[in-house]
Structure formats: structure tokens, C-alpha cells
N, C-alpha and C. Protein backbone atom coordinates (compact mmCIF):
# COMPACT_ATOMS: atom_id res chain seq x y z
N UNK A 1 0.85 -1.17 0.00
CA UNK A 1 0.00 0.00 0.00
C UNK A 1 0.90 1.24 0.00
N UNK A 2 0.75 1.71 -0.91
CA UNK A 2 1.58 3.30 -1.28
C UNK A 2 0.69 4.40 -0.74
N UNK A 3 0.79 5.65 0.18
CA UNK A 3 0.00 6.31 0.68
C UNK A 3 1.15 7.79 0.49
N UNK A 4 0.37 8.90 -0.41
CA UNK A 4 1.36 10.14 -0.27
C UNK A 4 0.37 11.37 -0.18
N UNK A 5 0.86 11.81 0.54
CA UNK A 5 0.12 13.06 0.89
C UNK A 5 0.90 14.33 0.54
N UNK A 6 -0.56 14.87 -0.57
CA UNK A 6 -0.10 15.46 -1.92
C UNK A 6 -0.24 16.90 -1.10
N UNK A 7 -1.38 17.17 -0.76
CA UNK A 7 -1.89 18.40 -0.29
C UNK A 7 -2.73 19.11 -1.68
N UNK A 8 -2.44 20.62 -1.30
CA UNK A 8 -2.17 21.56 -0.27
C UNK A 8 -3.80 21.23 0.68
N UNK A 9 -3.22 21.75 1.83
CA UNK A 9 -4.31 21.99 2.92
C UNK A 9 -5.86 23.21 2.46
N UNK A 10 -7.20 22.42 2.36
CA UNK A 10 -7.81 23.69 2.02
C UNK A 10 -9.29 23.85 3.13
N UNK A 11 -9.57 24.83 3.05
CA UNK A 11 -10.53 25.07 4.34
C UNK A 11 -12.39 24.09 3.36
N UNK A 12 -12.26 23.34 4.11
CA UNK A 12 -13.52 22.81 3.55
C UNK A 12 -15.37 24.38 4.09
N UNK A 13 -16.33 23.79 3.45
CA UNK A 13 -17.82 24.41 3.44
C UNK A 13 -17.96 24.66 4.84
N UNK A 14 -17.64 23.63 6.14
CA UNK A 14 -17.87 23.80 7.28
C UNK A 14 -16.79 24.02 7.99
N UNK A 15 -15.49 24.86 7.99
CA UNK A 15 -14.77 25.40 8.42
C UNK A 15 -13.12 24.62 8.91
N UNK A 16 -13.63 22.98 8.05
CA UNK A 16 -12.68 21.87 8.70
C UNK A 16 -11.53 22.28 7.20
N UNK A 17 -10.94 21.12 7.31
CA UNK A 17 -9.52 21.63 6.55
C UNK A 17 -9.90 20.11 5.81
N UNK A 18 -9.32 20.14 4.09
CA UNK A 18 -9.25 18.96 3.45
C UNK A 18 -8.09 18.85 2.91
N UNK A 19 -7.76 17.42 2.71
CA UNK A 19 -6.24 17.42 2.20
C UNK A 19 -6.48 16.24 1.08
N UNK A 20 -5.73 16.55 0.35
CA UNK A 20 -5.70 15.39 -0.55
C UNK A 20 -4.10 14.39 -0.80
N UNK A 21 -4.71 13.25 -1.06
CA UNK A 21 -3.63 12.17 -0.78
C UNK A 21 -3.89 11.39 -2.05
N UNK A 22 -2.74 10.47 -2.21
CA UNK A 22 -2.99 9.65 -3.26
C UNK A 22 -2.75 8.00 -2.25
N UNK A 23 -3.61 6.85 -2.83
CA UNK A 23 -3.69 5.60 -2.28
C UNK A 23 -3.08 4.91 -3.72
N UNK A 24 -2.08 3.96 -3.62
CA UNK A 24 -1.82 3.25 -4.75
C UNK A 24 -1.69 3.86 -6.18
N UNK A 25 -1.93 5.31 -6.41
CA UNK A 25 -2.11 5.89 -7.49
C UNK A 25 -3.07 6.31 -7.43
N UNK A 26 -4.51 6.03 -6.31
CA UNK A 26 -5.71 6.75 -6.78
C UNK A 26 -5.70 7.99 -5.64
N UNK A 27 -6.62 9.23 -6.36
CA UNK A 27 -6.49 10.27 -5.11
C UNK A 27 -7.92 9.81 -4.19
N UNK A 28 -7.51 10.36 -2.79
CA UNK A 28 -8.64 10.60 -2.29
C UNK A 28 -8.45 11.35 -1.18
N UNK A 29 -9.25 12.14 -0.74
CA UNK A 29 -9.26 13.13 0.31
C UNK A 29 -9.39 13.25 1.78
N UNK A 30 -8.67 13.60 2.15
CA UNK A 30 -8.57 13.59 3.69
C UNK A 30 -9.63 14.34 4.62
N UNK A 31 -10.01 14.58 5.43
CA UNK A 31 -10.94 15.87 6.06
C UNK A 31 -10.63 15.92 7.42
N UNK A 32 -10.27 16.61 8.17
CA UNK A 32 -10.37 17.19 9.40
C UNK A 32 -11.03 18.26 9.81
N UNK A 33 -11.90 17.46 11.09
CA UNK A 33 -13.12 18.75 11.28
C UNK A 33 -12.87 19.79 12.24
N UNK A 34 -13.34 21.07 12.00
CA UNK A 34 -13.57 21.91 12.54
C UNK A 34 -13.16 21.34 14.52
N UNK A 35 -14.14 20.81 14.66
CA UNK A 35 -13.99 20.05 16.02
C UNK A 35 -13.01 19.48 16.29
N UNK A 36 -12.24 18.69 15.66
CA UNK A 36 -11.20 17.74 15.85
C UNK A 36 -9.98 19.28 16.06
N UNK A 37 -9.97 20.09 14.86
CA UNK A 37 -8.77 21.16 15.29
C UNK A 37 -8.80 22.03 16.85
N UNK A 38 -10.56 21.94 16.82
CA UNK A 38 -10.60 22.91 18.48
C UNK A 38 -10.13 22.01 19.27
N UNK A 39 -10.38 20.69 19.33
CA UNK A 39 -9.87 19.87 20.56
C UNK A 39 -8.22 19.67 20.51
N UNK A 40 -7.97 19.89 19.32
CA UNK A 40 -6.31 18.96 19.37
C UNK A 40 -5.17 19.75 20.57
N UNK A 41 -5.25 21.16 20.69
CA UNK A 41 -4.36 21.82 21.50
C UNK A 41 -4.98 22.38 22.83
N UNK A 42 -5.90 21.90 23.64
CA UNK A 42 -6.33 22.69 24.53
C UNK A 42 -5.65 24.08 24.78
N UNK A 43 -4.65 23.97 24.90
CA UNK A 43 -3.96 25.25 25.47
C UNK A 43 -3.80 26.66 24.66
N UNK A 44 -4.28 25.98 23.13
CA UNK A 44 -4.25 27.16 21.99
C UNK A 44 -5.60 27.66 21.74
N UNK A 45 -5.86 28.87 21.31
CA UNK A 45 -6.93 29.24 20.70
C UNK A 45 -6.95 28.91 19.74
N UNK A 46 -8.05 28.52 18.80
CA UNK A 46 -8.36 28.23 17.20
C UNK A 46 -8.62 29.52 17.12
N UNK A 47 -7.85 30.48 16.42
CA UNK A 47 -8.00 31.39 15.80
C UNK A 47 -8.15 31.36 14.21
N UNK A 48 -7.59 30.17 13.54
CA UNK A 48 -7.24 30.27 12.43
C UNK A 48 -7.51 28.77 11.60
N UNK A 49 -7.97 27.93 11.13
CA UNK A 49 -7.92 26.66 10.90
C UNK A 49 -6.99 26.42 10.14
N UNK A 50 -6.53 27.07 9.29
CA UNK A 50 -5.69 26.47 8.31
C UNK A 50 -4.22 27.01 9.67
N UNK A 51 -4.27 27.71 9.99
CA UNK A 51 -2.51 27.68 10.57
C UNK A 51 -2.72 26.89 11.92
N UNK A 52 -3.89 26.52 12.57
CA UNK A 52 -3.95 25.52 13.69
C UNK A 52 -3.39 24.30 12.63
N UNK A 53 -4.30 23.68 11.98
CA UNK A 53 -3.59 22.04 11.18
C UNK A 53 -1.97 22.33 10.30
N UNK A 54 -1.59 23.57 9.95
CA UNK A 54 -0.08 23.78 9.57
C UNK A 54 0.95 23.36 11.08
N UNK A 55 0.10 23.92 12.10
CA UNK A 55 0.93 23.60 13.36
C UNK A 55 1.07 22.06 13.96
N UNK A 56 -0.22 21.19 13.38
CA UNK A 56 -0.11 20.30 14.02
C UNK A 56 -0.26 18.79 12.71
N UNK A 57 0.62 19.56 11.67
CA UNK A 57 -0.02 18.98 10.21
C UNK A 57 0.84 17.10 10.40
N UNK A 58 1.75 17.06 10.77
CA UNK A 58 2.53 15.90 11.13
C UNK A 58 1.57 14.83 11.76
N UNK A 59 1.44 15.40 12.92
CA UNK A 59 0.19 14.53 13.97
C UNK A 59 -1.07 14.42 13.07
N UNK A 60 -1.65 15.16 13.00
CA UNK A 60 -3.46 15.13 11.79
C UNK A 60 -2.56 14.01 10.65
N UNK A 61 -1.60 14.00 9.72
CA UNK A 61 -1.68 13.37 8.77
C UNK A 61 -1.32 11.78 9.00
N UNK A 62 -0.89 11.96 10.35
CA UNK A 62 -0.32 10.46 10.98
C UNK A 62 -1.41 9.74 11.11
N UNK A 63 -1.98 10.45 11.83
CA UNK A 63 -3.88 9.74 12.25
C UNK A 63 -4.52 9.31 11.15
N UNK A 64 -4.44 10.20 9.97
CA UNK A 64 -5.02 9.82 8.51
C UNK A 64 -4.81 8.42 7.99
N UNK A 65 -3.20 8.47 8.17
CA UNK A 65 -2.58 7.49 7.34
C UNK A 65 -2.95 6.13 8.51
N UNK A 66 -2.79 6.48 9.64
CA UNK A 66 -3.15 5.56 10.15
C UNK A 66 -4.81 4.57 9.99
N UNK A 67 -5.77 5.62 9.77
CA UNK A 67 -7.07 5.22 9.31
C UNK A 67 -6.92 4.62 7.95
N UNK A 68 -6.71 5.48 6.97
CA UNK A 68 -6.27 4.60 5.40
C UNK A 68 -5.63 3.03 6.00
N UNK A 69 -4.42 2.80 6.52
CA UNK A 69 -4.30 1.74 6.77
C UNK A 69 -5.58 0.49 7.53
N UNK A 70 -5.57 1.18 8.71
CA UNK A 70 -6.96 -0.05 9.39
C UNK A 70 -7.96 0.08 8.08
N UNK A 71 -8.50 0.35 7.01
CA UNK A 71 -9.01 0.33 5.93
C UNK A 71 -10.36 0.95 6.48
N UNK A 72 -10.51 2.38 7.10
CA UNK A 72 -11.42 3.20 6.89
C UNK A 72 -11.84 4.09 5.99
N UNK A 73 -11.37 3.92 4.91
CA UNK A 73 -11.77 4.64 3.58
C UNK A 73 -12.85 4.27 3.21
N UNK A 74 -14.12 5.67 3.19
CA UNK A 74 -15.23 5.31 2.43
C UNK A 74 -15.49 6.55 1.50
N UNK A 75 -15.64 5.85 0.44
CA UNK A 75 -15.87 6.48 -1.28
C UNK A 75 -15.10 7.34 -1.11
N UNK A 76 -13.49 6.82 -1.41
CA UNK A 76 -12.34 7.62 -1.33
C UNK A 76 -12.34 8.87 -0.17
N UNK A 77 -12.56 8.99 0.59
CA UNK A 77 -12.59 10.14 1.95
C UNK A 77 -12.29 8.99 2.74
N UNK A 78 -10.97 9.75 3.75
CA UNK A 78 -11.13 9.74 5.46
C UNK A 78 -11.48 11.12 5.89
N UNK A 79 -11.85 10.44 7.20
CA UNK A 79 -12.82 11.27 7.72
C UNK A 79 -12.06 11.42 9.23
N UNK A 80 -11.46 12.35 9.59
CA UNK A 80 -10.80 11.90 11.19
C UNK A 80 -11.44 13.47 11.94
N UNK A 81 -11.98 12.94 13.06
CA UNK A 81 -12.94 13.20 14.06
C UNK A 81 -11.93 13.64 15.45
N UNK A 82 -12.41 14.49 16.14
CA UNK A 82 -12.04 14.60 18.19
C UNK A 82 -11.67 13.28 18.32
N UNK A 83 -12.77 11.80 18.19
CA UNK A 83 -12.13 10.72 18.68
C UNK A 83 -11.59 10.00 18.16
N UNK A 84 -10.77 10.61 17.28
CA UNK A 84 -9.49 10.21 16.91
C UNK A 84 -8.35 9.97 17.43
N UNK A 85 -8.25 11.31 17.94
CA UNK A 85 -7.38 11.67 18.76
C UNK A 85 -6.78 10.92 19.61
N UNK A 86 -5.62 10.80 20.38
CA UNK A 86 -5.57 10.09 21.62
C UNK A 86 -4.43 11.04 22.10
N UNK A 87 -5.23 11.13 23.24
CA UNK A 87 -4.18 12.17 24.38
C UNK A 87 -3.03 11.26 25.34
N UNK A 88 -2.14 12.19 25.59
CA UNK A 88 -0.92 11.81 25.68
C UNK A 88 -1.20 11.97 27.20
């Protein structure tokens, strides 16, 4: 399984951020929600969505790739959520 994450980062309709990736050669799109960015830093304000997921773009795309792998891809989208997350 070949997994590359093409980008660029773009602010989706409901304020979450989408990314696009390629699986094996095919694209499909990433999404992180709105929610998932307010929860990821307690200590930060979401002022900004696109420079909150630039700050924490390593971690969000790990989780991705990690879902693509357990084979949560539906009709080419992951979808990664708050309980995604796992706190340290």
C-alpha cells in the first residue's frame, strides 16, 4: 500500500480543513473537522484553521494514514474526528 500526501491543505464548506492524498495511485481526500482542530491543543486558541492544522499537520496526517491503513476509507474520503485523537 503506497499512501502520499499530496496536499495543499484547504478550508472545507464547514470550516474543517481537506487534504488530498494519493492511495496506490488513486487520489482521495482527507478531512479534518472543525472540532477535531478545536480539541487537538487545549492550550491554543483556534483562531485560524488552516494555521492551527499547519501547526499540528505531522500529527493530523499520521492519524489519517493511520485510518487509510486499518481500511477506513469510504468512497475515497477519510474522515478523522475529536475521537481520533488520543491524548498523551
Amino acid at each position: 500500500m503506497k499512501i502520499e500526501f499530496i496536499g495543499p491543505p484547504l478550508i472545507a464548506a464547514d470550516g474543517g480543513i481537506q487534504y488530498e492524498a494519493k492511495l496506490n495511485g488513486h487520489s482521495i481526500t482527507c478531512y479534518f473537522s472543525y472540532e477535531l482542530l478545536e480539541d487537538l491543543d487545549p492550550y491554543d486558541v483556534l483562531d485560524n484553521a488552516m494555521d492551527h492544522f499547519k501547526k499540528h499537520q505531522l500529527k493530523l496526517l499520521s492519524i489519517a494514514e493511520q485510518k487509510i491503513l486499518d481500511g477506513h476509507l469510504h468512497n475515497n474520503h477519510i474522515y478523522v474526528f475529536t475521537n481520533d485523537l488520543t491524548f498523551d
